[in-house]
C-alpha atoms as a PDB file:
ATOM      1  CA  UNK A   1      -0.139   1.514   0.419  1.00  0.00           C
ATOM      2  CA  UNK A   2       1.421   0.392  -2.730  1.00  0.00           C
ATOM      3  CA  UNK A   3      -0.040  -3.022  -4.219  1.00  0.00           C
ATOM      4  CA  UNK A   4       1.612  -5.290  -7.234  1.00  0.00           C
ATOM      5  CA  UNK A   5      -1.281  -7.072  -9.193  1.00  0.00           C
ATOM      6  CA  UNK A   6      -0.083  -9.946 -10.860  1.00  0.00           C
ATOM      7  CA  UNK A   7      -2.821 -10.939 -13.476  1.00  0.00           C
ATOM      8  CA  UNK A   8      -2.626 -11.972 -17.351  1.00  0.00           C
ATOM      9  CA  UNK A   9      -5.852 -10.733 -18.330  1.00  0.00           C
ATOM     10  CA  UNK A  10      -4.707  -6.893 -18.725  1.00  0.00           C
ATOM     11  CA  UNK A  11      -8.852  -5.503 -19.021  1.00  0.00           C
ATOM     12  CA  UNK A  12      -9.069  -7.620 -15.011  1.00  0.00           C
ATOM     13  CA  UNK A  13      -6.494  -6.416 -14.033  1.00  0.00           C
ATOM     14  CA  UNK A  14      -6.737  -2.739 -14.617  1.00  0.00           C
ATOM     15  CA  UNK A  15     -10.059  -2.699 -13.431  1.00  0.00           C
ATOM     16  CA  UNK A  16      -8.734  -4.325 -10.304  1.00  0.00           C
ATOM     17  CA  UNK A  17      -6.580  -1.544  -9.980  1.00  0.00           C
ATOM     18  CA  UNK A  18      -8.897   0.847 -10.852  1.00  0.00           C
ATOM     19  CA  UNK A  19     -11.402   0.315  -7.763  1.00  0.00           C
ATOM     20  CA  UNK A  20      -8.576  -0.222  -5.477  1.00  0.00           C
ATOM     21  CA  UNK A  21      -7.392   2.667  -6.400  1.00  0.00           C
ATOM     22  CA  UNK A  22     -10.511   4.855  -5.627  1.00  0.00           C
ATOM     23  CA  UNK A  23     -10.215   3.240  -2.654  1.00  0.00           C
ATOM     24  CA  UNK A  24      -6.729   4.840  -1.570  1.00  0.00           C
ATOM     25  CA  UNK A  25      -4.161   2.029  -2.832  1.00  0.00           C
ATOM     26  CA  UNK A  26      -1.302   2.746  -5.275  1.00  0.00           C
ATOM     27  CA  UNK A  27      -1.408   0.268  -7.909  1.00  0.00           C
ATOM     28  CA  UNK A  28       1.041  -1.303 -10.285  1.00  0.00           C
ATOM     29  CA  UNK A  29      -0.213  -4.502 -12.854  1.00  0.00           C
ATOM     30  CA  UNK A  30       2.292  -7.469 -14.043  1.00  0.00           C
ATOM     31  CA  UNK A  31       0.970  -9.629 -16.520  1.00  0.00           C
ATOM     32  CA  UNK A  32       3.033 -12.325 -16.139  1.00  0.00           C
ATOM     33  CA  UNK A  33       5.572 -14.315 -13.546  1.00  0.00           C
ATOM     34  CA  UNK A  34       8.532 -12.586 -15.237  1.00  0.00           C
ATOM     35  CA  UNK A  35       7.438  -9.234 -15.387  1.00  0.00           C
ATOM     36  CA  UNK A  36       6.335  -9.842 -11.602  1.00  0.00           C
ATOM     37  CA  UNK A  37      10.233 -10.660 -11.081  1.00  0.00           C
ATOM     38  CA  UNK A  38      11.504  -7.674 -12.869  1.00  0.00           C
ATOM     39  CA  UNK A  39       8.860  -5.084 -11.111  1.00  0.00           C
ATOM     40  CA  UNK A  40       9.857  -6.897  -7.940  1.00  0.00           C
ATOM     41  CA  UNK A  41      13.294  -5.964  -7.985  1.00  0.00           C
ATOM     42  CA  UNK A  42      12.733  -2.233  -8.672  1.00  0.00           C
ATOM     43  CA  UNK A  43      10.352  -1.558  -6.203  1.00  0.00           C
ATOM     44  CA  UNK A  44       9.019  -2.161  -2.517  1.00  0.00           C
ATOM     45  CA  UNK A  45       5.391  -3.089  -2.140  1.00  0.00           C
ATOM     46  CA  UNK A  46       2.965  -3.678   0.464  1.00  0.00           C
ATOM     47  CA  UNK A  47       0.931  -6.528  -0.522  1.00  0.00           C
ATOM     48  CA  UNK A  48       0.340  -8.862  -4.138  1.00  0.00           C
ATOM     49  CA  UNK A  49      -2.664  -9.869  -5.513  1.00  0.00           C
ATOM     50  CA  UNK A  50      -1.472 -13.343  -7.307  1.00  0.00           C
ATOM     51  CA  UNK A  51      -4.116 -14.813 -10.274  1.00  0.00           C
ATOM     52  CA  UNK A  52      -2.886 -18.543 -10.317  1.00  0.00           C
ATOM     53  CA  UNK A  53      -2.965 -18.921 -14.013  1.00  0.00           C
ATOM     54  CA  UNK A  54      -0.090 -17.338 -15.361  1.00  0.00           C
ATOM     55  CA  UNK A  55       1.154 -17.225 -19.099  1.00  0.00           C
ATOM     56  CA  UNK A  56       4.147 -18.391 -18.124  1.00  0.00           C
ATOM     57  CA  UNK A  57       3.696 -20.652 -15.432  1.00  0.00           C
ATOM     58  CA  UNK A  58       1.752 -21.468 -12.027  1.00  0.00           C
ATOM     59  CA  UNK A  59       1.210 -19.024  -9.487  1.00  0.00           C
ATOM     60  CA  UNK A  60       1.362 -21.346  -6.742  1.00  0.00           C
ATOM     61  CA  UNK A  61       4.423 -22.625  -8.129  1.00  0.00           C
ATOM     62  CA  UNK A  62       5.215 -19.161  -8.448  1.00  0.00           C
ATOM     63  CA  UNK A  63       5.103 -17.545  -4.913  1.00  0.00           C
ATOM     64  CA  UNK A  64       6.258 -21.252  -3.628  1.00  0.00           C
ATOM     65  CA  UNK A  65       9.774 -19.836  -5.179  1.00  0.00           C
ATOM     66  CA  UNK A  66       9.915 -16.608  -3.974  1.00  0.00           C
ATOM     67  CA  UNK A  67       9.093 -17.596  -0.670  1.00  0.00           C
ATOM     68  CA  UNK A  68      11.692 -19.637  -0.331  1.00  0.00           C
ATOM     69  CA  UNK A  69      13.865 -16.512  -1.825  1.00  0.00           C
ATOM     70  CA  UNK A  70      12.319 -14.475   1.125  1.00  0.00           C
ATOM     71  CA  UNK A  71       9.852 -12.768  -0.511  1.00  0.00           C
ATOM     72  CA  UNK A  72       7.425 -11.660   3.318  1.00  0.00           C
ATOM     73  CA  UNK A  73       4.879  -9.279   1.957  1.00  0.00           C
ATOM     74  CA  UNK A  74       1.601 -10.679   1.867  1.00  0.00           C
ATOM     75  CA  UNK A  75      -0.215 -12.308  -0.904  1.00  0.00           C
ATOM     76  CA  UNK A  76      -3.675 -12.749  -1.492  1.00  0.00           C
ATOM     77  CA  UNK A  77      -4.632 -15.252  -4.250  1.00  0.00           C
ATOM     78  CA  UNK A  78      -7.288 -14.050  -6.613  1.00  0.00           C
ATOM     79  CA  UNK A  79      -8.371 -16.459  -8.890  1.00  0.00           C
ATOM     80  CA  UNK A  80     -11.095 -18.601 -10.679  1.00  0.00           C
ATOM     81  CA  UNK A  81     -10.155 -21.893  -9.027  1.00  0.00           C
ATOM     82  CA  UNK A  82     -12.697 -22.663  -6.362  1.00  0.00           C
ATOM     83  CA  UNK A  83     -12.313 -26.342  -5.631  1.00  0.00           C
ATOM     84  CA  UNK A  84     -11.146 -27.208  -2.319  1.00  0.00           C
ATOM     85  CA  UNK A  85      -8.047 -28.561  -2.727  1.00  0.00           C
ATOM     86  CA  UNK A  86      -7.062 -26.071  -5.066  1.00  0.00           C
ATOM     87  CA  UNK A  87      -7.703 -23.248  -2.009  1.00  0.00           C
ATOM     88  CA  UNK A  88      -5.747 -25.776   0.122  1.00  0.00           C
ATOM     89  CA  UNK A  89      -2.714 -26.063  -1.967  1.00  0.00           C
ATOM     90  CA  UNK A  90      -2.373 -21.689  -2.596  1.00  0.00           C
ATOM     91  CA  UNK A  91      -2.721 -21.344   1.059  1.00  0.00           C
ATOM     92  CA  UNK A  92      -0.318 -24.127   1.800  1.00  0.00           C
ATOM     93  CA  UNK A  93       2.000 -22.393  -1.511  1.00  0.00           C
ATOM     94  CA  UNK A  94       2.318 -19.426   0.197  1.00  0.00           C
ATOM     95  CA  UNK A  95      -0.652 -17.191   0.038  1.00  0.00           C
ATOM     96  CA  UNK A  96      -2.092 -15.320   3.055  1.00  0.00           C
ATOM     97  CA  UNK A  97      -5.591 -15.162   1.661  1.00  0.00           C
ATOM     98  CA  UNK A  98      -7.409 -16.922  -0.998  1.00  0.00           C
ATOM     99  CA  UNK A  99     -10.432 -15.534  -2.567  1.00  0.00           C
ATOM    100  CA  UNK A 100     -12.549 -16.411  -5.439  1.00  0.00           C
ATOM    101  CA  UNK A 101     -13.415 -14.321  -8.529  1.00  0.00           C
ATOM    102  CA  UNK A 102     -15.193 -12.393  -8.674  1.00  0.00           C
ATOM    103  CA  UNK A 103     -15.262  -9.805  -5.673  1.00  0.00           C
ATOM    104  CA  UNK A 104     -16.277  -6.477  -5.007  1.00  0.00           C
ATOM    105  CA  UNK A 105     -13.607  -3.414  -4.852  1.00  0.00           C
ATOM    106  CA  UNK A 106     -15.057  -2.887  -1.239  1.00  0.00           C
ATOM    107  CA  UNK A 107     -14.276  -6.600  -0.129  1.00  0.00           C
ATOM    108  CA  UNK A 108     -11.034  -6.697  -1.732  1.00  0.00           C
ATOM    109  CA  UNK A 109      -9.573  -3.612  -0.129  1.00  0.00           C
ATOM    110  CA  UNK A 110     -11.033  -4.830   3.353  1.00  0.00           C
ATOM    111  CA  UNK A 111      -8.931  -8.187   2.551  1.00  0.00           C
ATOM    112  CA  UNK A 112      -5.845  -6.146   1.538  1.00  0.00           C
ATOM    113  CA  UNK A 113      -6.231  -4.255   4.745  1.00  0.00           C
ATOM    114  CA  UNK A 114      -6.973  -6.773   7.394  1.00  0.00           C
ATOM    115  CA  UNK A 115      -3.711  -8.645   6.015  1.00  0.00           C
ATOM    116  CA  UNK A 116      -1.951  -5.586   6.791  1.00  0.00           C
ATOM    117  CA  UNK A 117      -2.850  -5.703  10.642  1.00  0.00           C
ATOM    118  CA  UNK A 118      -1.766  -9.383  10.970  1.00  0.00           C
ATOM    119  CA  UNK A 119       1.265  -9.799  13.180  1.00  0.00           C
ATOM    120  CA  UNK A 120       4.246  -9.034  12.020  1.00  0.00           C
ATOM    121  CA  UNK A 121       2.765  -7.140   9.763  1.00  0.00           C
ATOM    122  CA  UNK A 122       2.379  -2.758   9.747  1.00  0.00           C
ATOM    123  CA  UNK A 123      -0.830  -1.640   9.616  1.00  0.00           C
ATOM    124  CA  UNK A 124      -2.943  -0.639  12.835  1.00  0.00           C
ATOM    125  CA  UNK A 125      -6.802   0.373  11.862  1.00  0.00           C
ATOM    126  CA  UNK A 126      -5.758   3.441  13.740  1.00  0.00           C
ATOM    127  CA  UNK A 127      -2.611   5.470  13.575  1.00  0.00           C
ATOM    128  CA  UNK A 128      -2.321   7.832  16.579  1.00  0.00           C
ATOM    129  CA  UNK A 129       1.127  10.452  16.930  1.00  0.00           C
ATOM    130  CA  UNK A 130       0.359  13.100  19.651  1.00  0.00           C
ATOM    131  CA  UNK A 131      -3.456  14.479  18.920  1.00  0.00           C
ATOM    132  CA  UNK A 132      -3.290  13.502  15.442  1.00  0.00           C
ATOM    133  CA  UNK A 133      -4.993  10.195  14.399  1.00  0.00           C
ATOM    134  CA  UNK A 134      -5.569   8.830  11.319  1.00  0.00           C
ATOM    135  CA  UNK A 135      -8.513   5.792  10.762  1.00  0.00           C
ATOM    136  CA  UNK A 136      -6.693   3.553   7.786  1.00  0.00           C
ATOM    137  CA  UNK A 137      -9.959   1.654   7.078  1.00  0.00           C
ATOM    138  CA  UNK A 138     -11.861   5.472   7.215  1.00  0.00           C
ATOM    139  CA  UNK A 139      -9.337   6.821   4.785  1.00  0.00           C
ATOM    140  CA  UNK A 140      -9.855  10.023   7.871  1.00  0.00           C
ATOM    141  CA  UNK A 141      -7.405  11.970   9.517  1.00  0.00           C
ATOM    142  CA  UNK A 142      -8.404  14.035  12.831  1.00  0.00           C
ATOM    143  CA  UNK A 143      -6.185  15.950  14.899  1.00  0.00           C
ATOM    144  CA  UNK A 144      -8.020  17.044  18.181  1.00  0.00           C
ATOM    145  CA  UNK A 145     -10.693  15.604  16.815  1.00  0.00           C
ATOM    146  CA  UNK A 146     -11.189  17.528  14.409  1.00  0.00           C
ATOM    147  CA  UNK A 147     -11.527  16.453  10.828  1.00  0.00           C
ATOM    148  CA  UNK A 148      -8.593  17.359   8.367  1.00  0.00           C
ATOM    149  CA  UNK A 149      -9.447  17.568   5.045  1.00  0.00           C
ATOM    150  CA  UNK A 150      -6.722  15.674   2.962  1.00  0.00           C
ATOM    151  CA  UNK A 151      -6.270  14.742  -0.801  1.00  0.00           C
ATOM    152  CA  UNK A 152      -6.270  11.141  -2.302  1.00  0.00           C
ATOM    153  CA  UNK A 153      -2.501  11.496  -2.538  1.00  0.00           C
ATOM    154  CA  UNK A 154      -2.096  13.638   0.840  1.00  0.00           C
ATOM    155  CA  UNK A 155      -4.060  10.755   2.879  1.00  0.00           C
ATOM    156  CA  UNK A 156      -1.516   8.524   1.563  1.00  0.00           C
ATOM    157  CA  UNK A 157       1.679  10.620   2.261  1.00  0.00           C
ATOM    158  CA  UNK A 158       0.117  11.285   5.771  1.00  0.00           C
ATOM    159  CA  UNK A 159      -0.417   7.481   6.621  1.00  0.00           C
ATOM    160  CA  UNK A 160       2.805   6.925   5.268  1.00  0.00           C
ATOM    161  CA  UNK A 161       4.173   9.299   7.685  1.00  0.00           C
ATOM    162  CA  UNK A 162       2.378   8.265  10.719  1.00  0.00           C
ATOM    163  CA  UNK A 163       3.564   4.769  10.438  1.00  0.00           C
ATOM    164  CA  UNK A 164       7.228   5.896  10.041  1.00  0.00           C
ATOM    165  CA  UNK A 165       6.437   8.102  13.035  1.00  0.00           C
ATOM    166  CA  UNK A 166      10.118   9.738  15.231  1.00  0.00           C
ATOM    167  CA  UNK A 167      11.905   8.002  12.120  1.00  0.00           C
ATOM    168  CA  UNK A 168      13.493  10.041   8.942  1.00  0.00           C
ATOM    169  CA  UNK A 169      11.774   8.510   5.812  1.00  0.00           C
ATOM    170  CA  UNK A 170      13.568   9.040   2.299  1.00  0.00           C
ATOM    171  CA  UNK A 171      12.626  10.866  -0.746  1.00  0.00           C
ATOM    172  CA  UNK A 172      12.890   7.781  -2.182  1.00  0.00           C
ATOM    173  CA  UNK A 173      10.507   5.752  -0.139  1.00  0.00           C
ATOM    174  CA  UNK A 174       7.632   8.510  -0.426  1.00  0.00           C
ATOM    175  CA  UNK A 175       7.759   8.521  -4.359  1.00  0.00           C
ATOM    176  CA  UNK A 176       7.635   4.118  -3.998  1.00  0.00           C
ATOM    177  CA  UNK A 177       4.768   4.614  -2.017  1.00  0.00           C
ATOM    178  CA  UNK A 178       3.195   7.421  -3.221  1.00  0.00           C
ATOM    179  CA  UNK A 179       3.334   6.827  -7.319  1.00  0.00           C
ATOM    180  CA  UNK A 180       2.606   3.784  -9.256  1.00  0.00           C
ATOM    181  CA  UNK A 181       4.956   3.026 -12.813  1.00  0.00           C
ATOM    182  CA  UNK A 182       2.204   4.954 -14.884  1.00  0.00           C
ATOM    183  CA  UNK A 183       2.585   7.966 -12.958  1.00  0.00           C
ATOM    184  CA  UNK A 184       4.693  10.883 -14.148  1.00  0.00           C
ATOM    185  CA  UNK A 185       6.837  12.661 -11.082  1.00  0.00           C
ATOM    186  CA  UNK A 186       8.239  15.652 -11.429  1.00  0.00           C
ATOM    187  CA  UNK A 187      11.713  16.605  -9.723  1.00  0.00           C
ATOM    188  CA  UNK A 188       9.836  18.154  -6.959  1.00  0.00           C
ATOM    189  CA  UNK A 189       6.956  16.184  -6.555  1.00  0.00           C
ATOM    190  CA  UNK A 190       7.742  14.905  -3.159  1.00  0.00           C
ATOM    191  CA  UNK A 191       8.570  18.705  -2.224  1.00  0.00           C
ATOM    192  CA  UNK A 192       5.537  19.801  -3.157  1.00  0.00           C
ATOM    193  CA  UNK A 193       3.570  17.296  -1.698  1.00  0.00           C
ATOM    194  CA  UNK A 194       4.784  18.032   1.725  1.00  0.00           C
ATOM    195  CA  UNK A 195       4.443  21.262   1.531  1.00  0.00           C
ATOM    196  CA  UNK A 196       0.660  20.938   1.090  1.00  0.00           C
ATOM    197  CA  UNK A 197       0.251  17.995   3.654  1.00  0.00           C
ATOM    198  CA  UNK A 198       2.353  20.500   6.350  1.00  0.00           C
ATOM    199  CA  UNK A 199      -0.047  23.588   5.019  1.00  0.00           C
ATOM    200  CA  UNK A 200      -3.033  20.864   5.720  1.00  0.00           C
ATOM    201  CA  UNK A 201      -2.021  20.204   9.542  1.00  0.00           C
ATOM    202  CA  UNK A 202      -0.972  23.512  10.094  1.00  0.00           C
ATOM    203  CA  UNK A 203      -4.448  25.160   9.294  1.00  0.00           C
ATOM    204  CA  UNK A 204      -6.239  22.430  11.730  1.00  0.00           C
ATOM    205  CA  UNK A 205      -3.295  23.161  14.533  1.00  0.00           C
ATOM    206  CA  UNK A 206      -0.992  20.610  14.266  1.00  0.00           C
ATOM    207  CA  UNK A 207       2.228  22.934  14.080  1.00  0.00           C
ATOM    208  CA  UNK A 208       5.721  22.176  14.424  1.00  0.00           C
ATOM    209  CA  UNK A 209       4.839  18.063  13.782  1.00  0.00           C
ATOM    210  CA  UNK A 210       5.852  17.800  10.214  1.00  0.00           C
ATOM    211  CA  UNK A 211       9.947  18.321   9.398  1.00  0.00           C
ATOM    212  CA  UNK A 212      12.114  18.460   6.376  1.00  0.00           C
ATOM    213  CA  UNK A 213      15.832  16.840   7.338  1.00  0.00           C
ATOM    214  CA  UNK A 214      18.029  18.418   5.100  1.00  0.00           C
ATOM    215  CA  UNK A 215      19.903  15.811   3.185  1.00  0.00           C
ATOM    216  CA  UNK A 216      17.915  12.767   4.393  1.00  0.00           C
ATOM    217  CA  UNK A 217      13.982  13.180   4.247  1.00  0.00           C
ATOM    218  CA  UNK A 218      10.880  13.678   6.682  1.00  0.00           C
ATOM    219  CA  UNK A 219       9.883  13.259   9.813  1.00  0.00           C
ATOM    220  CA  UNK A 220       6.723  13.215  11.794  1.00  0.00           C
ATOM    221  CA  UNK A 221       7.041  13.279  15.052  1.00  0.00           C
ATOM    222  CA  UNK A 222       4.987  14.476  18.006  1.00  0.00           C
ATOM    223  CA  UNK A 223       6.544  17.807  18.991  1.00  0.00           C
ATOM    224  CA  UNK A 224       3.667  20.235  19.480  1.00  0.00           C
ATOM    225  CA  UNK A 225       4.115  23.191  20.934  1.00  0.00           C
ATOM    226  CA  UNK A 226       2.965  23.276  24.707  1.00  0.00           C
END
């Protein structure tokens, strides 16, 4: 899953990033309300993690605007601020979580992911298609029960996959999810990426479940052979 981090103090931020990143999230950092906008408008994320005090303005103040633009991807506030009333009035702003610096990598990522399986939201702590499963709070994938043994990058392509399941997903939409701003892609990145992932479920089994749609993308879908 592909987080924004929207924190002023660069050295918090990137180690924010940094552990959620060992933890399976792609990560991208905005140190400020503007550069949130303009990172916002070129690409799709899954959750933010909003600091409140902003260079250039409020946070609360902040995702109180872009709510009302229609911004629906969950936020969780991360931030110094502890009073009451100050937890009251991020929650009431906008955010779906508030939580207090500082926090552990481990209880941060939980956060992230337990937003994820609120309604109307996409995440399920297990993704099944067919005989393949895959545990999102685990980071394992299993097919048969079996144990697949998956890169960082190839666990994320996988879950991205599963979720999308019977539905054509874009070249596009795997390099948003799969590679953060810092990252450098080459032209066949995504090409090679499934190739592995397909080599992967082949070797545990799971044959004929991973497609390439000429034109339009990849597909998952349950289609094993009898």
């Amino acid at each position: 899953m592909r987080i924004l981090i929207i924190e002023d103090n660069r050295h918090l931020a990137d180690l924010t990033a940094e552990g959620l990143t060992r933890r399976k999230f792609v990560c991208d950092c905005a140190y400020s309300a503007a550069e949130a906008d303009l990172v916002l408008g070129s690409a799709q994320y899954d959750a933010l993690i909003l600091d409140l005090g902003l260079p250039d303005g409020d946070g609360v103040h902040w995702i109180k605007k872009r709510r009302d633009a229609g911004l629906a991807v969950p936020v969780l506030m991360l931030t110094a601020r502890s009073s009451l009333q100050q937890r009251v009035d991020g929650l009431d702003g906008g955010a779906d979580d508030y939580v207090v610096k500082p926090v552990e990598a481990d209880e941060l990522a939980a956060r992230i992911r337990a937003l994820l399986r609120r309604p109307g939201a996409r995440a399920a702590p297990v993704l099944e298609v067919g005989s393949l499963s895959y545990d999102t709070s685990a980071h394992r994938a299993r097919y048969q029960g079996k144990a697949i043994d998956l890169s960082p990058r190839e666990t994320s392509l996988l879950e991205l996959l599963m979720r999308e399941a019977g539905a054509v997903v874009r070249r596009s939409r795997i390099e948003n999810a799969l590679y953060s701003f810092r990252d450098e892609i080459s032209p066949n990145a995504v090409d090679a990426a499934i190739s592995r992932l397909r080599r992967r479920l082949e070797e545990c089994g799971a044959r004929n479940m991973l497609h390439t749609i000429k034109g339009l993308g990849y597909l998952l879908e349950d289609r094993e052979p009898c």
